[in-house]
N, C-alpha and C. Protein backbone atom coordinates (compact mmCIF):
# COMPACT_ATOMS: atom_id res chain seq x y z
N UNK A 1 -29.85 40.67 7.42
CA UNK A 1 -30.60 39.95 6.42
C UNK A 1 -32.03 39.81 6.94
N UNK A 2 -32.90 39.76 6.03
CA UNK A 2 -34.61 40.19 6.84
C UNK A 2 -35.51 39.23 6.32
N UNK A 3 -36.11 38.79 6.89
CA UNK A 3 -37.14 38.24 5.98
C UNK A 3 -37.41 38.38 4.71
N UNK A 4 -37.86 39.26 4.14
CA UNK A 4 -38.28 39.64 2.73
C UNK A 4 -37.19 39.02 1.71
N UNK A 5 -35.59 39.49 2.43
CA UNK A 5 -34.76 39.10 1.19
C UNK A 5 -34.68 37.38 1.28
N UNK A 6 -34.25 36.95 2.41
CA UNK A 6 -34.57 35.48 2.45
C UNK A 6 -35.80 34.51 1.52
N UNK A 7 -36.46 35.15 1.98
CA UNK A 7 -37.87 34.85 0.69
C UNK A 7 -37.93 34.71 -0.51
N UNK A 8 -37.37 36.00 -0.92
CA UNK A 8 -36.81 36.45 -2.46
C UNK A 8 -35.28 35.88 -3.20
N UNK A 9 -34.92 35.47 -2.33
CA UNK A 9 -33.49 34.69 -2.31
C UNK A 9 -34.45 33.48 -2.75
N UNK A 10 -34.89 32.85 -2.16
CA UNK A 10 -35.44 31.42 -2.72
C UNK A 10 -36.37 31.02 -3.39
N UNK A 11 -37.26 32.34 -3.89
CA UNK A 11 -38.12 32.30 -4.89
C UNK A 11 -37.34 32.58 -6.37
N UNK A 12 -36.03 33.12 -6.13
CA UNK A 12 -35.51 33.50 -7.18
C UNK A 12 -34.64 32.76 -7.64
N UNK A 13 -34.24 31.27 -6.83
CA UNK A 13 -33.79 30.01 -7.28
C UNK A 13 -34.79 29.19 -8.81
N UNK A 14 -36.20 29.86 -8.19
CA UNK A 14 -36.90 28.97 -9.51
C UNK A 14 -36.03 28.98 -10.96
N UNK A 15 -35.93 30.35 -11.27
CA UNK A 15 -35.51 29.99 -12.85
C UNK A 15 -33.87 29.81 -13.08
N UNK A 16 -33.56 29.44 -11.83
CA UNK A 16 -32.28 28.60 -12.21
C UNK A 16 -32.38 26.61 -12.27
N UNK A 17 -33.83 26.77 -11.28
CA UNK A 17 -33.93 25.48 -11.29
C UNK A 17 -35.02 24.93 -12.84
N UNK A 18 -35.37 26.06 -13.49
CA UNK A 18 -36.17 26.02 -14.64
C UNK A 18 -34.80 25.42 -15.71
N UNK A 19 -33.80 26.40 -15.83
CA UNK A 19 -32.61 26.01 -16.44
C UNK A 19 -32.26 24.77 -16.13
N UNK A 20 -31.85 23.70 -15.09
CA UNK A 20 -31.10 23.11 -14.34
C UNK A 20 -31.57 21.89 -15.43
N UNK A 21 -33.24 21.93 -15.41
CA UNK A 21 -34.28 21.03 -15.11
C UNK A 21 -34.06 20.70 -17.04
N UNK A 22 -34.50 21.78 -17.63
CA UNK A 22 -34.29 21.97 -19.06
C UNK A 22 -32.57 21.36 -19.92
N UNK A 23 -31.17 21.60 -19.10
CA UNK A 23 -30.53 21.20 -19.52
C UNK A 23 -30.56 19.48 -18.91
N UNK A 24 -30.95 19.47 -17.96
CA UNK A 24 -31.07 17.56 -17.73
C UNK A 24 -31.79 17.01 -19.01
N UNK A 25 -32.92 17.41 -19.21
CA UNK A 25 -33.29 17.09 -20.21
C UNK A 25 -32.53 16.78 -21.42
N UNK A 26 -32.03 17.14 -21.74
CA UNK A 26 -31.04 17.40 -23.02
C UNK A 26 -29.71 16.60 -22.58
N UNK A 27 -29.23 16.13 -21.65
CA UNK A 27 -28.52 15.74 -21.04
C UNK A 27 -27.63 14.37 -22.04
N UNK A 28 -28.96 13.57 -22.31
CA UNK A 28 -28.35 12.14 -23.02
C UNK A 28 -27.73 12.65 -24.46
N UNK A 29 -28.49 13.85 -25.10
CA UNK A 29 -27.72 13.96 -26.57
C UNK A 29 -26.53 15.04 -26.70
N UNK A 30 -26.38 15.50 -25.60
CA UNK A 30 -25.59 16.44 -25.41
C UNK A 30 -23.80 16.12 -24.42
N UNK A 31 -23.12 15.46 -25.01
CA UNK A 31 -22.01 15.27 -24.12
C UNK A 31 -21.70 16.40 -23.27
N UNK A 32 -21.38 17.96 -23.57
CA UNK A 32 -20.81 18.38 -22.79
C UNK A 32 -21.41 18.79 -21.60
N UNK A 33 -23.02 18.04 -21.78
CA UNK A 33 -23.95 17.96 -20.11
C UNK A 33 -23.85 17.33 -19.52
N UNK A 34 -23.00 16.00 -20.11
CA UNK A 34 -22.74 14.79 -19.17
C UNK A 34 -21.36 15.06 -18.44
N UNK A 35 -20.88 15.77 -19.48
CA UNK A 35 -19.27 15.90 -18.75
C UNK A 35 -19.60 16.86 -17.70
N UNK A 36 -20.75 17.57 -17.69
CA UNK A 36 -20.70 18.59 -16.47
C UNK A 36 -21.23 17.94 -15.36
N UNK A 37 -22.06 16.59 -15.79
CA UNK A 37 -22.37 15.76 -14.95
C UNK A 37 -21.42 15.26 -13.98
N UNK A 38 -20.89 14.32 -14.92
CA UNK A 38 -19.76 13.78 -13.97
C UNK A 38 -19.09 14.34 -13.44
N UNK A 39 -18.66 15.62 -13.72
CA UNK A 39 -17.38 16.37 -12.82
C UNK A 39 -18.38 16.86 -11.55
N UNK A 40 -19.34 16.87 -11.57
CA UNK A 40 -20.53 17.47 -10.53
C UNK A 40 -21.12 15.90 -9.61
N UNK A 41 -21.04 14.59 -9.96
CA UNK A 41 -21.12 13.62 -8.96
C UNK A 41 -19.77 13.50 -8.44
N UNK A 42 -18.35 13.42 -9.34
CA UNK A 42 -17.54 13.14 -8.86
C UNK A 42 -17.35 13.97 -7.48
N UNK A 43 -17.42 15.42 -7.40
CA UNK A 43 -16.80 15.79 -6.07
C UNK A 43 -18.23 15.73 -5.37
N UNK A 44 -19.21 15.21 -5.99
CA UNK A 44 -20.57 14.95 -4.51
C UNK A 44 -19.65 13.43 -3.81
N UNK A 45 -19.28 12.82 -4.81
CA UNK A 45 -18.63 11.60 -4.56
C UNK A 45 -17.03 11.45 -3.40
N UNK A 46 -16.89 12.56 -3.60
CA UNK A 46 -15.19 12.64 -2.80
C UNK A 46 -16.07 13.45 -1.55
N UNK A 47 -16.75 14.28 -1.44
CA UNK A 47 -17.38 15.09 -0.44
C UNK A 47 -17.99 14.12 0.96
N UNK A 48 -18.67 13.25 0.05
CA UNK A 48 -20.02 12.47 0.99
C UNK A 48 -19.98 11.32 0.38
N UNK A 49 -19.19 10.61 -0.58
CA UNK A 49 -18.89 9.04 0.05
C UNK A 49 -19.91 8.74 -1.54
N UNK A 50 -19.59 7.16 -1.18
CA UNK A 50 -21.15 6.77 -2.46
C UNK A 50 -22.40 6.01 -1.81
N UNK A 51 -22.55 6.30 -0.02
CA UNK A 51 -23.63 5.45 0.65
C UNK A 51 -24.21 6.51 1.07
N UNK A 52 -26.07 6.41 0.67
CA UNK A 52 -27.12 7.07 1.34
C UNK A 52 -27.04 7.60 2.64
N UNK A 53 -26.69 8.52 3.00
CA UNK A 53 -26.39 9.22 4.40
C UNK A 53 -27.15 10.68 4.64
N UNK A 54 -28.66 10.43 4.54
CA UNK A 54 -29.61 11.80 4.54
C UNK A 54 -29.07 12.59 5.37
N UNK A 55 -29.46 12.55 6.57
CA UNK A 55 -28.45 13.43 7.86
C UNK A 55 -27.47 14.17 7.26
N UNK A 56 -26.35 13.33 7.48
CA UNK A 56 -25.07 13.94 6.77
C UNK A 56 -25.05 14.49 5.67
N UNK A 57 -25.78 14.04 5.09
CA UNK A 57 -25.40 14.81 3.25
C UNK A 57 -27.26 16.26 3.56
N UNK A 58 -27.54 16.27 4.78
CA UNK A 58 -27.83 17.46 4.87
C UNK A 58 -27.11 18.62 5.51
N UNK A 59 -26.30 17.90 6.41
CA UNK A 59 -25.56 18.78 7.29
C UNK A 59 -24.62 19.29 6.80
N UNK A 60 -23.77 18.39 5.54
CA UNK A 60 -22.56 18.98 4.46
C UNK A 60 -23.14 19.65 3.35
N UNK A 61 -24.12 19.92 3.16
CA UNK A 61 -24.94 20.44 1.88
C UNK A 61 -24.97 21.89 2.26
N UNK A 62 -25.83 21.69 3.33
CA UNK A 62 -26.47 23.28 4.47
C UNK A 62 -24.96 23.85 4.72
N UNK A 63 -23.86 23.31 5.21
CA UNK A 63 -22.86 23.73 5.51
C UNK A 63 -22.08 24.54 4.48
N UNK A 64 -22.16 23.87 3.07
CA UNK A 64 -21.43 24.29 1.49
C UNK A 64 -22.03 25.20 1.11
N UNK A 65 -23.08 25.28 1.17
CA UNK A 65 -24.17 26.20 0.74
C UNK A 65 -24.55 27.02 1.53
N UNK A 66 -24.36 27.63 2.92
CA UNK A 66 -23.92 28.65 3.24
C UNK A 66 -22.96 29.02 2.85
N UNK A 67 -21.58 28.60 2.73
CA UNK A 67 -20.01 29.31 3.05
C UNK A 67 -20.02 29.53 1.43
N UNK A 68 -20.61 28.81 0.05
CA UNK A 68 -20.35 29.18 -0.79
C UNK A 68 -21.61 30.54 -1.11
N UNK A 69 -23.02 31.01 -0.53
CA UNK A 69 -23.83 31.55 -0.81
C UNK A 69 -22.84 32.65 0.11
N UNK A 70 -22.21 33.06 0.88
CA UNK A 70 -22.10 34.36 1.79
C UNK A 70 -21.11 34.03 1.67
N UNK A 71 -19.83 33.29 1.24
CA UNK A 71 -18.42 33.65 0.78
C UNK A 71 -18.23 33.98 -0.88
N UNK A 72 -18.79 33.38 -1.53
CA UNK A 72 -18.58 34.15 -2.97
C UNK A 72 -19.63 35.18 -3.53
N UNK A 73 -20.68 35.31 -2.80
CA UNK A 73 -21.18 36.71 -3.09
C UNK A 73 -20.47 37.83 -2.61
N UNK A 74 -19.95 37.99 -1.10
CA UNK A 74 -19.40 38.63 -0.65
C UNK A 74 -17.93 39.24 -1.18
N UNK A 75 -17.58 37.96 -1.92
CA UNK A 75 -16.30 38.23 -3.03
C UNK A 75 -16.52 38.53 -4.06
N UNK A 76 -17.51 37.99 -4.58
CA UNK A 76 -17.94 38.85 -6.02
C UNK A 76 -18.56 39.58 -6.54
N UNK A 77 -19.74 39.71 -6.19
CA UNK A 77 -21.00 40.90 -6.09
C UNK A 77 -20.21 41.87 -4.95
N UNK A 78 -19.80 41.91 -3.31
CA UNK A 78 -19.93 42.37 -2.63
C UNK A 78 -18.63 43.52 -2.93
N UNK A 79 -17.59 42.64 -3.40
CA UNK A 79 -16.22 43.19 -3.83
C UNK A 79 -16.09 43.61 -5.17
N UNK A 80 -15.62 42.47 -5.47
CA UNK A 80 -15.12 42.87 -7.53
C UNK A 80 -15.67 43.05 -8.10
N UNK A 81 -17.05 43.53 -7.77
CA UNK A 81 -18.21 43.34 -9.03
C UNK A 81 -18.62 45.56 -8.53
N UNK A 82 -18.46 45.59 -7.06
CA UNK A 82 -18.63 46.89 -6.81
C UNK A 82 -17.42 47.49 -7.04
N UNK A 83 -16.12 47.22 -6.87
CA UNK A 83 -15.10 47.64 -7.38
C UNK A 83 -14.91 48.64 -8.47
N UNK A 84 -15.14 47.15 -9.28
CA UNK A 84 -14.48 47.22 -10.73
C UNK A 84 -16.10 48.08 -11.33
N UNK A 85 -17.62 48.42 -10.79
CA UNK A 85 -18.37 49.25 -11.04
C UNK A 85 -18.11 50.66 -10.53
N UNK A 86 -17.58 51.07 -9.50
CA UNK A 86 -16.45 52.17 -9.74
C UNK A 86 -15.63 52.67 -10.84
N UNK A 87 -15.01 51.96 -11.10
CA UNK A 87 -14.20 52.26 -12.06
C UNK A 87 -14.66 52.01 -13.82
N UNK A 88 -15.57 51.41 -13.89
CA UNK A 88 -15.53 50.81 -15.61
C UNK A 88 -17.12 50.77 -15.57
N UNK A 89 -17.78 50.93 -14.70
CA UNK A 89 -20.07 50.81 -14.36
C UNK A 89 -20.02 50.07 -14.07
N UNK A 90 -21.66 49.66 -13.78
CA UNK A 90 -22.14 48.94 -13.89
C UNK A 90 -22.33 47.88 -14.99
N UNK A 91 -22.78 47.63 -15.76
CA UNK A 91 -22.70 46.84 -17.07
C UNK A 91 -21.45 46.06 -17.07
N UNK A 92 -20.37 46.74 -17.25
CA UNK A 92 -19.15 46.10 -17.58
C UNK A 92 -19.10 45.31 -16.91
N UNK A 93 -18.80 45.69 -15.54
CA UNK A 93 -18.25 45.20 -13.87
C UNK A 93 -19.37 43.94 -13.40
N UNK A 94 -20.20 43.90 -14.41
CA UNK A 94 -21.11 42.63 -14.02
C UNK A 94 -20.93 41.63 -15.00
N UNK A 95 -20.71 42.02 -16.50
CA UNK A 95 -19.83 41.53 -17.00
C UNK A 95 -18.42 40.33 -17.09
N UNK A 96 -17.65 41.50 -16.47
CA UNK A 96 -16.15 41.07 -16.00
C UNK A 96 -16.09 40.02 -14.85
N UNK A 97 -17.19 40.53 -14.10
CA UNK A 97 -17.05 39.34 -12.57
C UNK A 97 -17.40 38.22 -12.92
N UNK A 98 -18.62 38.23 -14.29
CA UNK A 98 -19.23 36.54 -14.16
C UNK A 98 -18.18 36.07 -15.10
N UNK A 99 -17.25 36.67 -15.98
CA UNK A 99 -16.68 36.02 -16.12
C UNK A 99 -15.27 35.49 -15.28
N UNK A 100 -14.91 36.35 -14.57
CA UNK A 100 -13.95 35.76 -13.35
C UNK A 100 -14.94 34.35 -12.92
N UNK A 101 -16.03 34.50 -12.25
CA UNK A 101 -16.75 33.99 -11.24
C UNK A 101 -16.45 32.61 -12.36
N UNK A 102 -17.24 32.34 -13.55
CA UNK A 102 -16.88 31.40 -14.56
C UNK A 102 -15.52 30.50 -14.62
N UNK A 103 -14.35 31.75 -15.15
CA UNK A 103 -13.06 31.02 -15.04
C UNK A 103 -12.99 29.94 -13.85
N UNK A 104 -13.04 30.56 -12.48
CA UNK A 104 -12.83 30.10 -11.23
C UNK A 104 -13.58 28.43 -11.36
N UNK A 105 -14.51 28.69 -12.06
CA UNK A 105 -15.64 27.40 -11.63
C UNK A 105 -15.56 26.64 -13.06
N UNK A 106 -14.01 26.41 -14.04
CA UNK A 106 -14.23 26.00 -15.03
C UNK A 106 -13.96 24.70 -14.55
N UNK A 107 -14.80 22.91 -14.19
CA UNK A 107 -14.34 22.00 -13.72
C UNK A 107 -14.37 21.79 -15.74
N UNK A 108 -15.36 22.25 -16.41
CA UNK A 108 -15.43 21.73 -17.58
C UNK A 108 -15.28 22.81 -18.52
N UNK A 109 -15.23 22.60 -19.88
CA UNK A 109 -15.75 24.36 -20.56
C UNK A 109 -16.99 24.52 -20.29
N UNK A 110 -17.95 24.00 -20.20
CA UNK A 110 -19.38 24.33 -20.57
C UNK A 110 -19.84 24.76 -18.98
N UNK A 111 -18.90 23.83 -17.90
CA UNK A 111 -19.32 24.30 -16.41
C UNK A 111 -19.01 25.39 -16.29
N UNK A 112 -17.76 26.02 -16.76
CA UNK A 112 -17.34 27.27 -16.86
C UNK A 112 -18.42 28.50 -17.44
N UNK A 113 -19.30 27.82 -18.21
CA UNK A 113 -20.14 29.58 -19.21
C UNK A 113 -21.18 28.77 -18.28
N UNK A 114 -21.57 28.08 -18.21
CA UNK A 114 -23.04 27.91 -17.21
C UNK A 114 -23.01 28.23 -15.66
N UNK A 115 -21.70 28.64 -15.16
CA UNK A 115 -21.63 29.52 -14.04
C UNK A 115 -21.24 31.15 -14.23
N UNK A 116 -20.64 31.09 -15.31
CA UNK A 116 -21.15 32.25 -15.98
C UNK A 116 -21.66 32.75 -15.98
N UNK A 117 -23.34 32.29 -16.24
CA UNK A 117 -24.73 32.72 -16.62
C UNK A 117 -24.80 32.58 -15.41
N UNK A 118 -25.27 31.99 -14.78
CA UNK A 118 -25.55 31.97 -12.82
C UNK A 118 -24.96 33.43 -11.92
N UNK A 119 -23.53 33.26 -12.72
CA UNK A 119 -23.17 34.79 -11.67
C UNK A 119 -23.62 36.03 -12.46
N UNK A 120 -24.09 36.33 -13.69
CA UNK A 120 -24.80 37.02 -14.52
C UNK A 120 -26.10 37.28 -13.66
N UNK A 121 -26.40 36.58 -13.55
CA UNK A 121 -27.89 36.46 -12.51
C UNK A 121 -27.95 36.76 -11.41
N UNK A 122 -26.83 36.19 -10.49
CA UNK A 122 -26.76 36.62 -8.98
C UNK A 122 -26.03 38.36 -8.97
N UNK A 123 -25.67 38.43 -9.86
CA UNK A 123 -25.09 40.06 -9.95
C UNK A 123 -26.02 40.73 -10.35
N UNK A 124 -26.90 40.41 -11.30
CA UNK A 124 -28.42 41.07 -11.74
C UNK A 124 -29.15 41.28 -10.31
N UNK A 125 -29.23 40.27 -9.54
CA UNK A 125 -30.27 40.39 -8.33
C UNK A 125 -29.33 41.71 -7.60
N UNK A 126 -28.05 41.34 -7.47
CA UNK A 126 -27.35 42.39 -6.67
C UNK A 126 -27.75 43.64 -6.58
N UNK A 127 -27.54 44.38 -8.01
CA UNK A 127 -27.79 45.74 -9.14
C UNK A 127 -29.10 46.25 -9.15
N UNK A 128 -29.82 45.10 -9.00
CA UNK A 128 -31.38 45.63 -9.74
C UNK A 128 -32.47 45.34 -9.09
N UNK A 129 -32.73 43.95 -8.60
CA UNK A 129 -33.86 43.50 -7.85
C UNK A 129 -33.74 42.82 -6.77
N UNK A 130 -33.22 43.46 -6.04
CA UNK A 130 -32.76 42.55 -4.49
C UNK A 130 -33.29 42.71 -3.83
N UNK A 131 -35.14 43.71 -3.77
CA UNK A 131 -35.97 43.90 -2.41
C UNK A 131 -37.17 44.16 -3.57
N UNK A 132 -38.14 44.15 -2.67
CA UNK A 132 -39.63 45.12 -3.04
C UNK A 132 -39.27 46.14 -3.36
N UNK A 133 -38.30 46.72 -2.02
CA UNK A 133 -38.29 47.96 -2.25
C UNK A 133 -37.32 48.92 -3.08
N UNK A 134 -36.94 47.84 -3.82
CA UNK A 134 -35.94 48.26 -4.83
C UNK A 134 -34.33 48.83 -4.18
N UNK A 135 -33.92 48.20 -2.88
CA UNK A 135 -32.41 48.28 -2.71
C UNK A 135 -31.81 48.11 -3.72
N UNK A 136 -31.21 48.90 -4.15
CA UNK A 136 -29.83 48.76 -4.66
C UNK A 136 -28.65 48.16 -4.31
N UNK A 137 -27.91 47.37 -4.48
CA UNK A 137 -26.51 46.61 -3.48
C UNK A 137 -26.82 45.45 -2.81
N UNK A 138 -28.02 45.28 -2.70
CA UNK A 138 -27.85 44.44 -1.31
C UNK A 138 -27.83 42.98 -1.91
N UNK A 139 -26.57 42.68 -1.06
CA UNK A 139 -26.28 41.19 -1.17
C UNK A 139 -26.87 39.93 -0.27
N UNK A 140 -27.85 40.31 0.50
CA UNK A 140 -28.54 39.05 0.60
C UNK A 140 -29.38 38.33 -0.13
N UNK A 141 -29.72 39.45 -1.27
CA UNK A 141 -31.05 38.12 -2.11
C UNK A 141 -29.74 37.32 -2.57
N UNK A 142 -28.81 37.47 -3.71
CA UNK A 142 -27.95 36.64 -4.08
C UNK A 142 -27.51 36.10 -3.41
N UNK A 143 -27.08 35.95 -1.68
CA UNK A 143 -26.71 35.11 -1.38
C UNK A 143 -27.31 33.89 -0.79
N UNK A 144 -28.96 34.33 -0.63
CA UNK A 144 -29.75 33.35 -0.04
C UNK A 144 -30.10 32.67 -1.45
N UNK A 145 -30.12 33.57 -2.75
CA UNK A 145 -30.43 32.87 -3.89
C UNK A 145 -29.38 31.87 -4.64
N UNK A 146 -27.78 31.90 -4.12
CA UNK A 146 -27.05 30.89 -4.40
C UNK A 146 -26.94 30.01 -3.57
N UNK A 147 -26.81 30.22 -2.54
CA UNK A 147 -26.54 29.06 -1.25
C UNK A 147 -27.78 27.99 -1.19
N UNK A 148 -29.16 28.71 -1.70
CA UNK A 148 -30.34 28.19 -1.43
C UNK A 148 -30.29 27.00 -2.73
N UNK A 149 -29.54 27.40 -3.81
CA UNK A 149 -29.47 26.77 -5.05
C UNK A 149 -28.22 25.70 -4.87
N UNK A 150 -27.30 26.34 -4.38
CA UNK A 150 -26.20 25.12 -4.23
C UNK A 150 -26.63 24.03 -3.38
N UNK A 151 -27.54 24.40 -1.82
CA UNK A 151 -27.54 23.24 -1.31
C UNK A 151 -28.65 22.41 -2.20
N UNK A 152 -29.43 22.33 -2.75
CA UNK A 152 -30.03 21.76 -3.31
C UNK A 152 -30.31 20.43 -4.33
N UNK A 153 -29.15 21.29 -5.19
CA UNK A 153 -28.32 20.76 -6.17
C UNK A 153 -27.16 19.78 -5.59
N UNK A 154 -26.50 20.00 -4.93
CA UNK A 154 -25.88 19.00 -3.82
C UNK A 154 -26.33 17.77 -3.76
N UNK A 155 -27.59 18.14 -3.00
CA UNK A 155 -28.66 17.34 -2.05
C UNK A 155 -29.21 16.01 -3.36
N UNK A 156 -29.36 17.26 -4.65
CA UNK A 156 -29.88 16.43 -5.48
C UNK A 156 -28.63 15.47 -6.36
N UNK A 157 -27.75 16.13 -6.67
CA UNK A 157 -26.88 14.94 -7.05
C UNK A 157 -26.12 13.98 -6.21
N UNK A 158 -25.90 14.27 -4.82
CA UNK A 158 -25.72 13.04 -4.19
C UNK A 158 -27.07 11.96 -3.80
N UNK A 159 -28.17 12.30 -4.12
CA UNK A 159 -29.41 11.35 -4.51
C UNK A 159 -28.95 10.52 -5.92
N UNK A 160 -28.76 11.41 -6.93
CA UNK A 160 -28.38 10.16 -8.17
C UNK A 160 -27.56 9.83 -8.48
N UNK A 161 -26.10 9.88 -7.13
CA UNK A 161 -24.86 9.07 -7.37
C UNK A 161 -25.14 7.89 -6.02
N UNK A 162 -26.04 8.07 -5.50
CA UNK A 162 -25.89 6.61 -4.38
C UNK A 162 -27.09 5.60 -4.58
């Protein structure tokens, strides 16, 4: 993993955090944003407690957000997503994974298609724009670009559950 993709891994968090930022917004008239809410403090809540613990809720954040940025890219972009592009393309096989990747992450329906769209994206970076130099495959922008996004998001909802 090199510099460049590290970089591009976390510049390429912006327009998920453009999304993130846009559905908060919408949040109060929209129930099924709240329900994605709550199912998203509740396990910040079982994870790291309901008392202010910066330290710790950096060290469990950084920790989640590695193992989920370089364990489910590596399973889904790295595996089933190159797999199943063997056999059925590209298109499909990016397709098919975000929606596996989705099912897996349904805490709600709506959490379910809004990780959806996330692994839509981290499989896009995979396929298409994962360097300057136009690598093909390479799974470090997506994984510095999810891990970099999960710890964050973490970080940030155990701020507005304590």
């Amino acid at each position: 993993m090199n510099q460049e993709a590290i970089v591009q891994g976390i510049v390429c968090t912006l327009p998920l955090w453009g999304l993130a930022f846009g559905l908060d917004l919408l949040e109060e008239r929209v129930p099924a944003l709240q329900d994605v809410s709550k199912a998203t403090q509740r396990s910040v809540l079982a994870i790291l407690g309901d008392q202010r613990r910066p330290l710790e809720a950096i060290v469990v954040c950084v920790a989640l957000g590695v193992v989920a940025g370089i364990g489910e890219e590596w399973l889904f972009r790295g595996v089933l997503q190159t797999s199943l592009g063997d056999r059925i393309g590209v298109g499909p096989s990016l397709g098919l994974t975000s929606i596996v990747f989705g099912a897996l992450h349904a805490v709600t329906p709506l959490y379910a298609a809004l990780a959806s769209l996330a692994s839509l994206y981290f499989g896009y970076l995979y396929i298409g724009v994962s360097s300057s130099a136009n690598d093909l495959n390479n799974l470090a922008m997506p994984m510095v670009c999810h891990g970099f996004y999960d710890v964050l998001a973490l970080l940030y909802a155990h701020y507005t559950v304590t």
